[in-house]
PDB file of N, CA and C in Angstrom:
ATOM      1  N   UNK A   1       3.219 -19.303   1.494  1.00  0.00           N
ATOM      2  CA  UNK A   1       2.122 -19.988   0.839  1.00  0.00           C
ATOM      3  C   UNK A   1       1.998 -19.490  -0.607  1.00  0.00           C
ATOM      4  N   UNK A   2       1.983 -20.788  -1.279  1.00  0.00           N
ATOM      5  CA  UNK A   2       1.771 -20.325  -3.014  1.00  0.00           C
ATOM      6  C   UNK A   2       0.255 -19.678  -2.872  1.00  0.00           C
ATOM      7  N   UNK A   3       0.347 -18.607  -3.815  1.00  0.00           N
ATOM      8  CA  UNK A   3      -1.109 -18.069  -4.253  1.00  0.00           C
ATOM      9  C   UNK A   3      -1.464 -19.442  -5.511  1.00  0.00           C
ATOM     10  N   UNK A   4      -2.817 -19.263  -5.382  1.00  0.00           N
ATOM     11  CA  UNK A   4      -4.044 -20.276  -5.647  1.00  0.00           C
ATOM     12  C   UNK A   4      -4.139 -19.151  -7.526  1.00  0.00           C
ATOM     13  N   UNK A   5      -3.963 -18.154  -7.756  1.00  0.00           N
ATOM     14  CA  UNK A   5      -4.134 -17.687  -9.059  1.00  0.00           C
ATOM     15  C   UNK A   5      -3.414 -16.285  -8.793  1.00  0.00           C
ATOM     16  N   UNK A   6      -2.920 -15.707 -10.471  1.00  0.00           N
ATOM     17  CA  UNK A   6      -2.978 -14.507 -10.569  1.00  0.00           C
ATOM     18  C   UNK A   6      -4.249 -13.524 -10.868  1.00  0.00           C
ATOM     19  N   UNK A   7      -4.733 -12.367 -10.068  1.00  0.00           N
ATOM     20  CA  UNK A   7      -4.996 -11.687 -10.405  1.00  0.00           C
ATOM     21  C   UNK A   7      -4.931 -10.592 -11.628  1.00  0.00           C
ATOM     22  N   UNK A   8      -6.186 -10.206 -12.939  1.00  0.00           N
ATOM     23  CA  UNK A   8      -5.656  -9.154 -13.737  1.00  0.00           C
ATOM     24  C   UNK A   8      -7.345  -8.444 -13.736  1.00  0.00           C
ATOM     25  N   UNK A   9      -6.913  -6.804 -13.562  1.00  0.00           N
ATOM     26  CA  UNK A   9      -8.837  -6.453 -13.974  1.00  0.00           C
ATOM     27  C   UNK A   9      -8.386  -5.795 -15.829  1.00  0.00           C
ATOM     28  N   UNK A  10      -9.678  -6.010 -16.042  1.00  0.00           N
ATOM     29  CA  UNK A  10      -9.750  -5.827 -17.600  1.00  0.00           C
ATOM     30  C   UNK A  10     -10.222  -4.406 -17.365  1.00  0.00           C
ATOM     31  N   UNK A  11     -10.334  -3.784 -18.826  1.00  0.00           N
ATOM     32  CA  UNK A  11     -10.795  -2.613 -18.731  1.00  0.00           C
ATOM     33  C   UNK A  11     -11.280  -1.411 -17.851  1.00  0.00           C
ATOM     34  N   UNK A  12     -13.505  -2.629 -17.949  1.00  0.00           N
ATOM     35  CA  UNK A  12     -14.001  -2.045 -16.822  1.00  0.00           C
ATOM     36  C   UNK A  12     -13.523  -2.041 -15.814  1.00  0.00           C
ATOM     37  N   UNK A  13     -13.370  -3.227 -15.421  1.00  0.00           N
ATOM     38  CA  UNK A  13     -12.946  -3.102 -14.026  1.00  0.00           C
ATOM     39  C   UNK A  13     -12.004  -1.943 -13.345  1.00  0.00           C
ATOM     40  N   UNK A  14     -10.889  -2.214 -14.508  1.00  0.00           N
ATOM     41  CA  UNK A  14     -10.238  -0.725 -14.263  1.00  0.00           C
ATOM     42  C   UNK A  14     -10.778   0.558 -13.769  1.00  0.00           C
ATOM     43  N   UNK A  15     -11.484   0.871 -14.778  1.00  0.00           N
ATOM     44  CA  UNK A  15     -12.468   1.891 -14.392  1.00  0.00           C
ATOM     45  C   UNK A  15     -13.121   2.224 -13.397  1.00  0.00           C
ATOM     46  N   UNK A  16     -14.014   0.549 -13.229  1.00  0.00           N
ATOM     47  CA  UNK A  16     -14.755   0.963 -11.774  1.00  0.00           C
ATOM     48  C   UNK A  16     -13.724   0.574 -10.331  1.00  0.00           C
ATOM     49  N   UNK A  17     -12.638   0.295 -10.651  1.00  0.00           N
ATOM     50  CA  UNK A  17     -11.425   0.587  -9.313  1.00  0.00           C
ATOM     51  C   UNK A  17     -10.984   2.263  -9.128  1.00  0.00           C
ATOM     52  N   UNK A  18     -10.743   2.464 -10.457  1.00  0.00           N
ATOM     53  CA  UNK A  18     -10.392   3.674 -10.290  1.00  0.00           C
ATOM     54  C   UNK A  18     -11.496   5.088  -9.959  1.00  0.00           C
ATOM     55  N   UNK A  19     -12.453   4.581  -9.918  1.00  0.00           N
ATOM     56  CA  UNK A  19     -13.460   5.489  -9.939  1.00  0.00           C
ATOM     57  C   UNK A  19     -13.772   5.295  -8.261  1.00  0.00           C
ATOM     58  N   UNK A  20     -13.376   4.408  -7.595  1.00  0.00           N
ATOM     59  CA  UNK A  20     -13.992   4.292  -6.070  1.00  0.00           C
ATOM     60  C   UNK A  20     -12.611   5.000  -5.469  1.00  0.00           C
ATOM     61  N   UNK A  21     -12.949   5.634  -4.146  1.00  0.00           N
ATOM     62  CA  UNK A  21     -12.059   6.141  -3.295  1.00  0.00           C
ATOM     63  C   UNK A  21     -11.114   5.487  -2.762  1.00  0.00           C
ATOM     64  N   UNK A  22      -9.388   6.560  -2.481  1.00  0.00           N
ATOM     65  CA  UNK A  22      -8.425   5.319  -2.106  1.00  0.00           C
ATOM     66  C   UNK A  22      -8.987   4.263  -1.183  1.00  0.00           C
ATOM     67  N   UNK A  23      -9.644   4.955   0.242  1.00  0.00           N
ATOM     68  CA  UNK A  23      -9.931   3.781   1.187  1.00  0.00           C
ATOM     69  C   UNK A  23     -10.786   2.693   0.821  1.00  0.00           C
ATOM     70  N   UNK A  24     -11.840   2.702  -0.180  1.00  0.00           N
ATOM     71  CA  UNK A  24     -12.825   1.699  -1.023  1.00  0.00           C
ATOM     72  C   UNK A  24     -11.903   0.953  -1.447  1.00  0.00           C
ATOM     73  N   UNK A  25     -10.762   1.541  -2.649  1.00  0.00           N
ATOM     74  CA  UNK A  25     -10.511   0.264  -3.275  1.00  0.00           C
ATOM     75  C   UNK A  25      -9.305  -0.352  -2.573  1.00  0.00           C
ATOM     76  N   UNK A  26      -8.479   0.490  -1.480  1.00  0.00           N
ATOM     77  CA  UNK A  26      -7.647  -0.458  -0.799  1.00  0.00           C
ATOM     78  C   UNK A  26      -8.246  -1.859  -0.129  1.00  0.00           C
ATOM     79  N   UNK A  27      -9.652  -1.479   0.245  1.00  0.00           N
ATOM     80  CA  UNK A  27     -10.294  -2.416   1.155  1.00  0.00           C
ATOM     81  C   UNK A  27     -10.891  -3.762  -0.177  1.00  0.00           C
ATOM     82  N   UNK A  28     -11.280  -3.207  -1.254  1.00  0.00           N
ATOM     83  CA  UNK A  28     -11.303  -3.900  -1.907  1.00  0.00           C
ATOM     84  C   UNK A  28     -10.807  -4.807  -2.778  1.00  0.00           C
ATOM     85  N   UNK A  29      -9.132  -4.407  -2.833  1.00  0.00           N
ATOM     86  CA  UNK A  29      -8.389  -5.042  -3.030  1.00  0.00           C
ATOM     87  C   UNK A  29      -7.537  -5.643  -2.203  1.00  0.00           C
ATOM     88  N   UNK A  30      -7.994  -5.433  -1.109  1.00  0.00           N
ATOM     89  CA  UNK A  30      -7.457  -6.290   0.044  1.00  0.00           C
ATOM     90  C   UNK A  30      -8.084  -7.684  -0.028  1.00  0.00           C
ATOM     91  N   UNK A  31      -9.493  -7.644  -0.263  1.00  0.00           N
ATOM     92  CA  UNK A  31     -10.333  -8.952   0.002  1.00  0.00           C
ATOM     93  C   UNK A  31      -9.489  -9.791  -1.488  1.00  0.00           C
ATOM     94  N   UNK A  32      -9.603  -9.484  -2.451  1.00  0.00           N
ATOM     95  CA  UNK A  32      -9.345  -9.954  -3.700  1.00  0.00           C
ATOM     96  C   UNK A  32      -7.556 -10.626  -3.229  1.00  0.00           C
ATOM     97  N   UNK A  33      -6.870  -9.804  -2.768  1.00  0.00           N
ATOM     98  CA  UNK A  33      -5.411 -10.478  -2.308  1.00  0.00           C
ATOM     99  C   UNK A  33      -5.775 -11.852  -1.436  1.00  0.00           C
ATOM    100  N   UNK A  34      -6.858 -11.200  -0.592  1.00  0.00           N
ATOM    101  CA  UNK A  34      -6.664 -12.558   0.411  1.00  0.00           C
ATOM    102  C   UNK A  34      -7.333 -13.941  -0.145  1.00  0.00           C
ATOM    103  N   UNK A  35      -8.029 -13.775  -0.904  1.00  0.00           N
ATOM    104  CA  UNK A  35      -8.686 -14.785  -2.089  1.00  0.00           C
ATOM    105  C   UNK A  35      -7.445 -15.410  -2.857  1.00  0.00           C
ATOM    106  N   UNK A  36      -6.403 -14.574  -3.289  1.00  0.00           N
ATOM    107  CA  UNK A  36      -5.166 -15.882  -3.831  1.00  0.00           C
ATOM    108  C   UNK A  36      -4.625 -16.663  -3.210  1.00  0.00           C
ATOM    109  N   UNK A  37      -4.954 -16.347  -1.875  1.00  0.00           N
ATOM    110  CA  UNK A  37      -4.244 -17.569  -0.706  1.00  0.00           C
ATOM    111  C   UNK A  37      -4.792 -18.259   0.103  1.00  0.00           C
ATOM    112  N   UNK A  38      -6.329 -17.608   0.583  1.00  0.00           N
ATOM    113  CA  UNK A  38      -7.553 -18.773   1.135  1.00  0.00           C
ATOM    114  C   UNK A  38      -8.908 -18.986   0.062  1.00  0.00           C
ATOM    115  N   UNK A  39      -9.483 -20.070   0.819  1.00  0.00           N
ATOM    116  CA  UNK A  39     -10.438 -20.201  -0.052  1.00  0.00           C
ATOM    117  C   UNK A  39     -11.762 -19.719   0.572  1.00  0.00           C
ATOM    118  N   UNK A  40     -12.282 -18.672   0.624  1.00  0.00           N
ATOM    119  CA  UNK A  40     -13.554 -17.700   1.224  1.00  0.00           C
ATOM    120  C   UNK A  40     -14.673 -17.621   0.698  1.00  0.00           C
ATOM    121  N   UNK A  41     -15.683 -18.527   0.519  1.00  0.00           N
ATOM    122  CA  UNK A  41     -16.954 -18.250   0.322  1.00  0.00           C
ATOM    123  C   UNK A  41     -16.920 -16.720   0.382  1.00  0.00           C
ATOM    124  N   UNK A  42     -16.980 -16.250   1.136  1.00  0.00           N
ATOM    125  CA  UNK A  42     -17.602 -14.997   1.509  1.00  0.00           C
ATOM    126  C   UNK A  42     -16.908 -13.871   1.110  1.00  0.00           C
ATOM    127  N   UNK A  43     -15.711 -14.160   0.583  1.00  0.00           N
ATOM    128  CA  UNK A  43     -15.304 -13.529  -0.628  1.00  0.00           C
ATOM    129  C   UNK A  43     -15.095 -13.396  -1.834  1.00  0.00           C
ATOM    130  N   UNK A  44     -15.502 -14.577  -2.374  1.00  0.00           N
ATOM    131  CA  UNK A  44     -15.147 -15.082  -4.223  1.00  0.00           C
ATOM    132  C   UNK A  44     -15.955 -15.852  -3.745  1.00  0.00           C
ATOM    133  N   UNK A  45     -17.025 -16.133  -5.073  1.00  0.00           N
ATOM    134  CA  UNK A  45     -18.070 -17.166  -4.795  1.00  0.00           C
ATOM    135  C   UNK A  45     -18.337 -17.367  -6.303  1.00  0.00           C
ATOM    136  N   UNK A  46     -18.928 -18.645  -6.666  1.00  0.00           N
ATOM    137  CA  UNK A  46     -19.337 -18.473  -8.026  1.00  0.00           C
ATOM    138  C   UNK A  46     -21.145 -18.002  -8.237  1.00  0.00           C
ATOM    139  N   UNK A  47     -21.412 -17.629  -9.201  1.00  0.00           N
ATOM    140  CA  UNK A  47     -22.447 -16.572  -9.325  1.00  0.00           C
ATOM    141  C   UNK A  47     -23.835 -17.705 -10.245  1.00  0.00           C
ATOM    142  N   UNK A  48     -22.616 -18.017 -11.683  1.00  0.00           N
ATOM    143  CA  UNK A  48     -23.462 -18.943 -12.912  1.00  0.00           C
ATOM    144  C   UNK A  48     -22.318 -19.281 -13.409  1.00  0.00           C
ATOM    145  N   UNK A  49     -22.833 -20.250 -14.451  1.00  0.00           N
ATOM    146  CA  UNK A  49     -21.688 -20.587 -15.444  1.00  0.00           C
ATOM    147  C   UNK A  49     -20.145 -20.385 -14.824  1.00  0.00           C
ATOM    148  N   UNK A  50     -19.363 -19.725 -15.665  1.00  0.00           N
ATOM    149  CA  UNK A  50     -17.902 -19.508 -15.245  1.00  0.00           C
ATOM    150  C   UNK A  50     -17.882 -18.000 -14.582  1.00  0.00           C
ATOM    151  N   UNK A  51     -18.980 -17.368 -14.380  1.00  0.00           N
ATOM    152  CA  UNK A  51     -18.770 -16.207 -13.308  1.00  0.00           C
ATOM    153  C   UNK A  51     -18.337 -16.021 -11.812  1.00  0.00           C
ATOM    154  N   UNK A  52     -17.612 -15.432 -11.933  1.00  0.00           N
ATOM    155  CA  UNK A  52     -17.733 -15.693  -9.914  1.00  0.00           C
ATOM    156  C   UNK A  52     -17.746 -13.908  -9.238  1.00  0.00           C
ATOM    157  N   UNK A  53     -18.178 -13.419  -8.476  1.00  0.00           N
ATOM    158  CA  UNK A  53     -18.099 -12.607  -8.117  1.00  0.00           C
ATOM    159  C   UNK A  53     -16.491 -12.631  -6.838  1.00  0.00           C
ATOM    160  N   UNK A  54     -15.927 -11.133  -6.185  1.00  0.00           N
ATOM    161  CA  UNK A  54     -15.350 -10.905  -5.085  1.00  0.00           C
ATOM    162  C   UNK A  54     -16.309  -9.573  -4.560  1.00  0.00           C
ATOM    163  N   UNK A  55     -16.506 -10.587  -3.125  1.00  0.00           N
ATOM    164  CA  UNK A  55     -17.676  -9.590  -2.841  1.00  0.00           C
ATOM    165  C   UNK A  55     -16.633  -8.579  -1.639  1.00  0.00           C
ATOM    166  N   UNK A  56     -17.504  -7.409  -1.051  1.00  0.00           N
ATOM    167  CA  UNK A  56     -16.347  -6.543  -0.366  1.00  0.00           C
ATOM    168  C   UNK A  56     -17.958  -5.788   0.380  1.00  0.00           C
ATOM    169  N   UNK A  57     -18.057  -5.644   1.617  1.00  0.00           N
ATOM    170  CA  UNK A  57     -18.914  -5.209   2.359  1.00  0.00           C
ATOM    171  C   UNK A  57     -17.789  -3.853   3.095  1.00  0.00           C
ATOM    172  N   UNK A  58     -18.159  -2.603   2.521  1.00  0.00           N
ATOM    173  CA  UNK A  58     -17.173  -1.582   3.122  1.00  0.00           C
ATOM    174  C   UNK A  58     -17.954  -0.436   3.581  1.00  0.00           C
ATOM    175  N   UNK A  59     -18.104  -0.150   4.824  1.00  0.00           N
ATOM    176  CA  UNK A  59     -18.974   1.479   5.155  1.00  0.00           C
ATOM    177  C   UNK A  59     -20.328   1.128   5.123  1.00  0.00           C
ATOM    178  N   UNK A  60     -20.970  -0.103   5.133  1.00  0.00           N
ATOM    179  CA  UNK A  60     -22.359  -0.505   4.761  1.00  0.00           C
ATOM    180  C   UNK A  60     -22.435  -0.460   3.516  1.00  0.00           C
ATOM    181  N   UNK A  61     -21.608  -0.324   2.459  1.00  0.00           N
ATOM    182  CA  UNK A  61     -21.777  -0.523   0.996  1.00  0.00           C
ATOM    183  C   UNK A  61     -20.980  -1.916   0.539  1.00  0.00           C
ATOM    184  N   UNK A  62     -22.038  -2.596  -0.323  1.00  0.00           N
ATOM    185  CA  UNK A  62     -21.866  -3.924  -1.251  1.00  0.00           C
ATOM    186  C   UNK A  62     -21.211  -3.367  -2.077  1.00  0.00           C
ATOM    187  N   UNK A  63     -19.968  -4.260  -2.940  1.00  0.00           N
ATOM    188  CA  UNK A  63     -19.462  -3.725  -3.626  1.00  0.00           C
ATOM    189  C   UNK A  63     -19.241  -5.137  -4.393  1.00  0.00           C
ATOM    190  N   UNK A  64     -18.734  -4.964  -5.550  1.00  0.00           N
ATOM    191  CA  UNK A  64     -19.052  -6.569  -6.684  1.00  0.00           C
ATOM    192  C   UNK A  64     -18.178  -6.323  -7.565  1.00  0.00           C
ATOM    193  N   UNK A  65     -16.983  -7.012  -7.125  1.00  0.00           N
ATOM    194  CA  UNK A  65     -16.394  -7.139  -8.743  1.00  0.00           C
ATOM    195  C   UNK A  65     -16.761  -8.431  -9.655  1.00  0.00           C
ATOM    196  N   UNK A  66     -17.285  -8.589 -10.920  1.00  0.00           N
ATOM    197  CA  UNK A  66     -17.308  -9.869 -11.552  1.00  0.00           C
ATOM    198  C   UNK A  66     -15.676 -10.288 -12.271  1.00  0.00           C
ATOM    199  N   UNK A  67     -15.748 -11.461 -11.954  1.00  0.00           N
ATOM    200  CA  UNK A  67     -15.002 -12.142 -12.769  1.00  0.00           C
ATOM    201  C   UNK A  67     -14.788 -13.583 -13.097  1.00  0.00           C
ATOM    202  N   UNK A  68     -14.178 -14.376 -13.896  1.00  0.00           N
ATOM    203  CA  UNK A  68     -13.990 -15.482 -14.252  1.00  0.00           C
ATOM    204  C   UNK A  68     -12.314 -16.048 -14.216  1.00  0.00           C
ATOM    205  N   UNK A  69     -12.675 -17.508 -14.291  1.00  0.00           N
ATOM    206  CA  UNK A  69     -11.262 -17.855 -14.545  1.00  0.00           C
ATOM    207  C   UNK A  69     -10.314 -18.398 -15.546  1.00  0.00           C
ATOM    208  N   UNK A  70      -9.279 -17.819 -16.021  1.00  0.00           N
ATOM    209  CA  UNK A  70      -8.538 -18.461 -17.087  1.00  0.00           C
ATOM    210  C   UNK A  70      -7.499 -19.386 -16.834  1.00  0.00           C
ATOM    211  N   UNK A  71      -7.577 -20.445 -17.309  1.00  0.00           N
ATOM    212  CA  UNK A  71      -7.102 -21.567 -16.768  1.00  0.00           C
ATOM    213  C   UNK A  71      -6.126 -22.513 -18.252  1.00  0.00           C
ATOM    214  N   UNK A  72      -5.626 -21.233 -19.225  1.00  0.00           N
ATOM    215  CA  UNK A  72      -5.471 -21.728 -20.614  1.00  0.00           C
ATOM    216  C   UNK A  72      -4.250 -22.294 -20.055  1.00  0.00           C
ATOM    217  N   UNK A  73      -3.503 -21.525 -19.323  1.00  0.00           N
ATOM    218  CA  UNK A  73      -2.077 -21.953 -19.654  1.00  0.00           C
ATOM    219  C   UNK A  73      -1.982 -23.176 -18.331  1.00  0.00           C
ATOM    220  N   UNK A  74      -1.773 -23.483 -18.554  1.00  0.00           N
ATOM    221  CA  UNK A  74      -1.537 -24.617 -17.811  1.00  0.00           C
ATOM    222  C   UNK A  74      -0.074 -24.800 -16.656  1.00  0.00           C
ATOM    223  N   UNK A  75       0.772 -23.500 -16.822  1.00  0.00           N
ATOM    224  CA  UNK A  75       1.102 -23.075 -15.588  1.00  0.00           C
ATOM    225  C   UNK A  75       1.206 -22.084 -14.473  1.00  0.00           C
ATOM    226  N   UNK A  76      -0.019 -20.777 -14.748  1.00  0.00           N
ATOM    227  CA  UNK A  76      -0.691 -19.792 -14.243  1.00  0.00           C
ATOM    228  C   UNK A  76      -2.126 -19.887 -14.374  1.00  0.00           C
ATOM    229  N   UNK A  77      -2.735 -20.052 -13.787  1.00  0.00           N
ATOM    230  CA  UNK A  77      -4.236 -19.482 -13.255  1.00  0.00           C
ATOM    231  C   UNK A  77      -4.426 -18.545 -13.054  1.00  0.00           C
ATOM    232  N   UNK A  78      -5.415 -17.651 -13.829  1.00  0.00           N
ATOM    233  CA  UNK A  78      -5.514 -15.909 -13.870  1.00  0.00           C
ATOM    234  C   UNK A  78      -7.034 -16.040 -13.815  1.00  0.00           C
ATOM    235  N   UNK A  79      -7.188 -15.067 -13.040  1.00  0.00           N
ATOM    236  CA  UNK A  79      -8.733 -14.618 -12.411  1.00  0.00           C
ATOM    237  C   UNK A  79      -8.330 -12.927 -13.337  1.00  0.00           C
ATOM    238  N   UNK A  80      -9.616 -13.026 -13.988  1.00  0.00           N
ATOM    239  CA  UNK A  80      -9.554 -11.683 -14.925  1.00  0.00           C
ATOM    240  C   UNK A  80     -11.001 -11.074 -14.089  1.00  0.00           C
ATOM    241  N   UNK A  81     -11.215 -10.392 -14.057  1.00  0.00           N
ATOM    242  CA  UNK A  81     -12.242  -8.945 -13.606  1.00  0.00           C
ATOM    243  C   UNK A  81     -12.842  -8.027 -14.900  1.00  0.00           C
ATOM    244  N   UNK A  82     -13.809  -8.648 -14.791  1.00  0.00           N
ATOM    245  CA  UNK A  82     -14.927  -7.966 -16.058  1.00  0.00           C
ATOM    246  C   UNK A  82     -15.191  -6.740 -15.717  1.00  0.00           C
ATOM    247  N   UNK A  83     -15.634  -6.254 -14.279  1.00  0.00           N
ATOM    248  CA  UNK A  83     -16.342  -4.774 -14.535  1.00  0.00           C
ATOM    249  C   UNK A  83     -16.356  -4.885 -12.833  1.00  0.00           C
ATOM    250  N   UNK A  84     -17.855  -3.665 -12.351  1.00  0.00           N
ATOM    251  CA  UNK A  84     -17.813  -4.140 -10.836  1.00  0.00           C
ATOM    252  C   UNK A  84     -19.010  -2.834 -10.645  1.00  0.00           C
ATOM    253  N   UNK A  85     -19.573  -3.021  -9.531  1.00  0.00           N
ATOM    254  CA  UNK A  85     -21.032  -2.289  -9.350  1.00  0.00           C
ATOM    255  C   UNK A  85     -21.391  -2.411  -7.857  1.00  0.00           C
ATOM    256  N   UNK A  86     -21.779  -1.275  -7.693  1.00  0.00           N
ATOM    257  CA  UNK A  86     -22.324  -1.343  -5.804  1.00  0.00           C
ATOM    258  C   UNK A  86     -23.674  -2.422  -6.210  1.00  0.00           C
ATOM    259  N   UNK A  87     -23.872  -3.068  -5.304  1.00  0.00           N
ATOM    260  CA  UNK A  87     -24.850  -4.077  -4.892  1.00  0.00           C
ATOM    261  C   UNK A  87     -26.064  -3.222  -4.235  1.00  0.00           C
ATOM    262  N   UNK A  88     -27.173  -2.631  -4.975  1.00  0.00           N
ATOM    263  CA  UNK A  88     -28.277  -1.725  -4.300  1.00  0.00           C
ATOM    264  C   UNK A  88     -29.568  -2.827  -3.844  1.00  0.00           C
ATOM    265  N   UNK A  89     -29.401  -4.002  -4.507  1.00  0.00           N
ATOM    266  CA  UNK A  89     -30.714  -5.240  -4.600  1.00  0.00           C
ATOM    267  C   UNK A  89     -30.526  -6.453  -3.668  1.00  0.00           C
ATOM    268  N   UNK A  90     -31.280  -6.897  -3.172  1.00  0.00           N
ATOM    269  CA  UNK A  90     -30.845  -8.510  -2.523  1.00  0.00           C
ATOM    270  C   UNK A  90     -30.231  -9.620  -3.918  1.00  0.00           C
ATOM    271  N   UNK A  91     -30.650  -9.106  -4.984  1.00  0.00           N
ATOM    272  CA  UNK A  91     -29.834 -10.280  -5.764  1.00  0.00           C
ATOM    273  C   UNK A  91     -28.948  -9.180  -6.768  1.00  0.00           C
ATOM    274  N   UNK A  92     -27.635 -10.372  -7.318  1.00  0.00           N
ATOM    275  CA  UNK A  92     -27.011  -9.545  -8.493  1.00  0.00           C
ATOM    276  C   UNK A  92     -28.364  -9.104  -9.902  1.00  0.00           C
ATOM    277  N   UNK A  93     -27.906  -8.307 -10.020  1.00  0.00           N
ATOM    278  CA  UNK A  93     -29.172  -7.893 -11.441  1.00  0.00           C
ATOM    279  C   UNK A  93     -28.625  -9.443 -12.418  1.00  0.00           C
ATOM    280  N   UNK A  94     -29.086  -9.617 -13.125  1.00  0.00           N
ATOM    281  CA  UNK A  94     -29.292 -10.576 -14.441  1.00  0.00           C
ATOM    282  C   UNK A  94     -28.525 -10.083 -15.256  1.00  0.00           C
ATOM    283  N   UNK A  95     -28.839  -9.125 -15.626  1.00  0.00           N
ATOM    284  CA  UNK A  95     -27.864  -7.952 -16.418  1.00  0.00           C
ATOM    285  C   UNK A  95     -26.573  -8.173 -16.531  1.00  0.00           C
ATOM    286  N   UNK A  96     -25.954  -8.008 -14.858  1.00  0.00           N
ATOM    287  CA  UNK A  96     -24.269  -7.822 -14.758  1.00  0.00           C
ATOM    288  C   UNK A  96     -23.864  -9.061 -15.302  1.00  0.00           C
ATOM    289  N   UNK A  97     -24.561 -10.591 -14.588  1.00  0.00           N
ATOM    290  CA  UNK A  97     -23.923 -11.740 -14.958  1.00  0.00           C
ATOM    291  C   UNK A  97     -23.979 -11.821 -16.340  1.00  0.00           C
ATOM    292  N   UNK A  98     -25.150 -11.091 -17.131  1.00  0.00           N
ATOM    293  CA  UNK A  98     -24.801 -11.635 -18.569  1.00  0.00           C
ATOM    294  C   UNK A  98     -23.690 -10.655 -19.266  1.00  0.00           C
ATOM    295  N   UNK A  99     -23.407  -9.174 -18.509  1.00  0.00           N
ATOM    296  CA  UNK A  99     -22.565  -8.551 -19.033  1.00  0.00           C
ATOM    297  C   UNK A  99     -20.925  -9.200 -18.968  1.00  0.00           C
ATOM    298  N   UNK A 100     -20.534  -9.915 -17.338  1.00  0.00           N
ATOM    299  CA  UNK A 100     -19.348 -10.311 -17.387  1.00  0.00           C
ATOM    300  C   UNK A 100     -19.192 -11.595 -17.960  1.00  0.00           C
ATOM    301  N   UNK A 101     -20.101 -11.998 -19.056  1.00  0.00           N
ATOM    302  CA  UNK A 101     -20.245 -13.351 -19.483  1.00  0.00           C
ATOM    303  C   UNK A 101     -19.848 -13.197 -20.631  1.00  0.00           C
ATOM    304  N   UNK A 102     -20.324 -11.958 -21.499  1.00  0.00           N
ATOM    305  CA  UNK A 102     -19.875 -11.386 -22.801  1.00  0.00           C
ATOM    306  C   UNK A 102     -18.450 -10.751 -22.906  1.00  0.00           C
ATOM    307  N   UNK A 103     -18.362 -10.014 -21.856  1.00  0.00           N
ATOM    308  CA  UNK A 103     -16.840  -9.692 -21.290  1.00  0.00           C
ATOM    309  C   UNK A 103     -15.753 -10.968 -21.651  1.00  0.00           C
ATOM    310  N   UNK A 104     -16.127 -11.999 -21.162  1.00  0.00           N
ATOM    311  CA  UNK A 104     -15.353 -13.544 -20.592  1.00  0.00           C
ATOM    312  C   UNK A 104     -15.069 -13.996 -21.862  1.00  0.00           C
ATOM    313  N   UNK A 105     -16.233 -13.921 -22.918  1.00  0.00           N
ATOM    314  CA  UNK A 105     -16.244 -14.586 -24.581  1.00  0.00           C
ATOM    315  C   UNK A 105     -15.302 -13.445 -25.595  1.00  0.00           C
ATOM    316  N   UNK A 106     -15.430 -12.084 -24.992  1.00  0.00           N
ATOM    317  CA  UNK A 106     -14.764 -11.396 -26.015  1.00  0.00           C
ATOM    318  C   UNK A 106     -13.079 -11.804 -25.348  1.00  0.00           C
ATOM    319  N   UNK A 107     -13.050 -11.723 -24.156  1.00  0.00           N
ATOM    320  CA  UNK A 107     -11.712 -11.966 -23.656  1.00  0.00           C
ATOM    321  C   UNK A 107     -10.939 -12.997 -24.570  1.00  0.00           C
ATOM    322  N   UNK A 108     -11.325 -14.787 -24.511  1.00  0.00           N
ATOM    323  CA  UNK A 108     -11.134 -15.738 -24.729  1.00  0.00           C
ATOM    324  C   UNK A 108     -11.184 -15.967 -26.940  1.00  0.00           C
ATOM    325  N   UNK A 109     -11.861 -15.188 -26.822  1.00  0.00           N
ATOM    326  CA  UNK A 109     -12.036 -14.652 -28.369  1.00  0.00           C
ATOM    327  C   UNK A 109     -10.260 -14.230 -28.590  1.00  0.00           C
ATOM    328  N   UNK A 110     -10.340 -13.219 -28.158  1.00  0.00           N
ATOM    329  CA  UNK A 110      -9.278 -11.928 -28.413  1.00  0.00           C
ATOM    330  C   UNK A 110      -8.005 -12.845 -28.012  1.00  0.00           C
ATOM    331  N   UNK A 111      -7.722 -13.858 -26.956  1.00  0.00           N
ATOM    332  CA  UNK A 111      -6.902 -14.736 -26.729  1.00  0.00           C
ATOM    333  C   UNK A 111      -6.721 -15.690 -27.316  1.00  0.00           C
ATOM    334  N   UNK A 112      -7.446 -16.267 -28.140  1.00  0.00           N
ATOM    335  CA  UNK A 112      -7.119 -17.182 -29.267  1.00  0.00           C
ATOM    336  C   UNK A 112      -6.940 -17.023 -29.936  1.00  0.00           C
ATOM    337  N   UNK A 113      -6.845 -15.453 -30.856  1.00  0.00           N
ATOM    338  CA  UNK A 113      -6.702 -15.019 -32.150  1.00  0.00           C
ATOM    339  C   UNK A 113      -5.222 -15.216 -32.605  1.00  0.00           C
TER     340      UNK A 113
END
């Protein structure tokens, strides 16, 4: 089965992968793999605008990566990863979506230059 997009995390995201434990982010990058080949509400969902979260329920901890989709080239589809944050609230903060939104504009900025 063709995957549905490539995966890339930007910076943060980097960061907050590398900052969670091997078994966290194996599990968390497990859900994100299985998202290039089904289509899972309950794992990639869209949030606002062009945000979408991959959500990851591990040990009783929410876990959130944001990201969006780049869709320039017209023969790869790349899901980029803005940043990522344990989920402590019943809703995403306001905050994150406007942070991976500014993330998304500097990206698309920096790609057109």
């Amino acid at each position: 089965m063709k995957d549905r997009f490539s995966f890339i995390a930007l910076e943060e995201a980097k960061q907050f992968l590398d900052g969670l434990d091997r078994k966290t982010r194996k599990k968390v990058m497990c859900n994100v793999w299985k998202t290039k080949s089904i289509n899972d509400k309950n794992l990639f969902k869209p949030l606002r605008g062009e945000i979408w979260e991959f959500r990851t329920l591990y040990k009783k901890k929410y876990i959130r990566i944001f990201a969006f989709w780049d869709k320039s080239d017209n023969k790869n589809t790349i899901v980029a990863a803005t940043h990522g944050i344990y989920k402590t609230t019943d809703k995403i903060p306001k905050s994150d979506i406007d942070r991976a939104d500014r993330i998304r504009k500097e990206y698309v900025k920096f790609k057109n230059q």
